[in-house]
Structure formats: C-alpha cells, structure tokens
C-alpha atoms as a PDB file:
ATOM      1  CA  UNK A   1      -9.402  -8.633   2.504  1.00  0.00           C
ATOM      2  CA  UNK A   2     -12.107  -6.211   0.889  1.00  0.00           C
ATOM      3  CA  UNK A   3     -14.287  -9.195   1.325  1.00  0.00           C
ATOM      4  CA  UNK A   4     -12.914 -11.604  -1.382  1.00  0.00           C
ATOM      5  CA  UNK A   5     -12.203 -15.318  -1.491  1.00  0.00           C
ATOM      6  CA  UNK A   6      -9.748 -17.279  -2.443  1.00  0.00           C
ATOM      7  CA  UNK A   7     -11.544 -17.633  -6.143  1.00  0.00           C
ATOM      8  CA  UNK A   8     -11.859 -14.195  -6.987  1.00  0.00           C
ATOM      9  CA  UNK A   9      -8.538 -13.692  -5.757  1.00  0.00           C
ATOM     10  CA  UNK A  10      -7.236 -16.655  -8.049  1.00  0.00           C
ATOM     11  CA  UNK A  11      -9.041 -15.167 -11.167  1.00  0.00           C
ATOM     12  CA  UNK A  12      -7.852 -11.630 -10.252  1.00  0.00           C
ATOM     13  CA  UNK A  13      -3.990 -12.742 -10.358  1.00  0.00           C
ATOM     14  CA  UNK A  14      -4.843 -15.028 -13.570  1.00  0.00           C
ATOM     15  CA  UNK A  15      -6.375 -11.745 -15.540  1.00  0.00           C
ATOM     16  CA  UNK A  16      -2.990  -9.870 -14.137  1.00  0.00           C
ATOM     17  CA  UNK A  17      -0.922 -12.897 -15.418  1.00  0.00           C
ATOM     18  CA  UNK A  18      -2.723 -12.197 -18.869  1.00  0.00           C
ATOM     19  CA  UNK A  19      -2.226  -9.184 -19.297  1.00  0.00           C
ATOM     20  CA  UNK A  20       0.684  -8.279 -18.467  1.00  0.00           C
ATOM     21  CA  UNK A  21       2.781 -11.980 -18.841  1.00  0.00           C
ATOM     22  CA  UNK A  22       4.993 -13.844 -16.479  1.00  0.00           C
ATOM     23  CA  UNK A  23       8.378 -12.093 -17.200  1.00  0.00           C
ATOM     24  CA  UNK A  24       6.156  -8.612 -15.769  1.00  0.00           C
ATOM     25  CA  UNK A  25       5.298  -9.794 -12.514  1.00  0.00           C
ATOM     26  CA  UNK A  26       7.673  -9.563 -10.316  1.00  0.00           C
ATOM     27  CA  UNK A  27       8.648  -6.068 -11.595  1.00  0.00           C
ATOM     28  CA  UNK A  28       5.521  -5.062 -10.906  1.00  0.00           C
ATOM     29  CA  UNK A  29       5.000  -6.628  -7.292  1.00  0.00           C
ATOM     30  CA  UNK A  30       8.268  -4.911  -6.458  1.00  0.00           C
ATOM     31  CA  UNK A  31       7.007  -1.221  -7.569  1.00  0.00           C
ATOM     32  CA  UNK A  32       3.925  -1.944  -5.547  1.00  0.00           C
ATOM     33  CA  UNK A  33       5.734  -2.723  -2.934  1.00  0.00           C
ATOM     34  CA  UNK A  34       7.729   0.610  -2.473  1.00  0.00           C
ATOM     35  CA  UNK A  35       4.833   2.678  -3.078  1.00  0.00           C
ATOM     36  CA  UNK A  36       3.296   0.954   0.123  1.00  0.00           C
ATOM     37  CA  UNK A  37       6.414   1.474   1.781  1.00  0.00           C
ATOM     38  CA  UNK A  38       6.800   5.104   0.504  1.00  0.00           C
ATOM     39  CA  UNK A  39       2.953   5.842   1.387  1.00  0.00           C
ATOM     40  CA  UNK A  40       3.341   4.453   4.642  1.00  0.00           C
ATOM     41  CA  UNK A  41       6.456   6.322   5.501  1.00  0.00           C
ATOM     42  CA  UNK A  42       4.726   9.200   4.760  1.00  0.00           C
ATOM     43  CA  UNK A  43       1.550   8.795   6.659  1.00  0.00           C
ATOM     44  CA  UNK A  44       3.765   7.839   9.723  1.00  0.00           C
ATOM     45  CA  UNK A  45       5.631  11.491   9.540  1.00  0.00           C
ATOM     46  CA  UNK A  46       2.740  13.233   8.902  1.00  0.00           C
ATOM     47  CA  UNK A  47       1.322  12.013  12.384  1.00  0.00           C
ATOM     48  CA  UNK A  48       4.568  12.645  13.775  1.00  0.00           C
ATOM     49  CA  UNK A  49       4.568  16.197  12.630  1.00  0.00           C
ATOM     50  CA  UNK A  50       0.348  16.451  14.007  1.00  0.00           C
ATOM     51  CA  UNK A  51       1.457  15.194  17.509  1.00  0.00           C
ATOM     52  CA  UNK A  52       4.042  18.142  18.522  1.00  0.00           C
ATOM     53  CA  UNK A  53       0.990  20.736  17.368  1.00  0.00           C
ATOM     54  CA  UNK A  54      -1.169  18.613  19.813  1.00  0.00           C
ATOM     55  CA  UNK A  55       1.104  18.669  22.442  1.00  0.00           C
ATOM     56  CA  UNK A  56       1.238  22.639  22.657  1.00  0.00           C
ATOM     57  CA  UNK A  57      -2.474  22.986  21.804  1.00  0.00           C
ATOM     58  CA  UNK A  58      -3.128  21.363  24.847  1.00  0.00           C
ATOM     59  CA  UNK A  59      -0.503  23.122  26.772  1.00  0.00           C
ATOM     60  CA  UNK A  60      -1.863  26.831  25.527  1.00  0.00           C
END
C-alpha cells in the first residue's frame, strides 16, 4: 500500500491518534468511509454512462 510498512503505518495512526484523540477516531474512519463509498459510486456510473456512447460509436 503506497509502498509503506507496517512501522510507518504504526507511526502514521499514532500522529492521527495525537492529534485528533481517541474519542475522534471512529467518527472520522466512518466519514472516510462514505466518501470512498460515495467516490466509488460515482466513478462506477460515470463508466456506465461512457459505455452506451461506446456502444453507438461503434455502431455509427
């Protein structure tokens, strides 16, 4: 993942811990999670509105 080890990974999340505190955390992990959801649902209907214009491009 982005090539990082477990270390760096382990002082990333301490430095998050840190600043922003225990109580924060899962708060955050859940908004970060719906934005992934939300960008992915939107990259998946973009390509699903590309592939119709495809289709008749190749048709034409």
């Amino acid at each position: 993942m982005f090539g990082l080890g477990y270390q760096e990974l382990l002082i990333i999340l301490v430095i998050v811990l840190i600043l922003f505190g225990a109580n924060r955390l899962p708060e955050l992990a859940r908004s970060l999670g719906s934005s992934v959801k939300e960008f992915k649902k939107g990259v998946n209907e973009a390509k699903a509105e590309e592939t119709p214009k495809k289709e008749e491009e190749k048709k034409a």
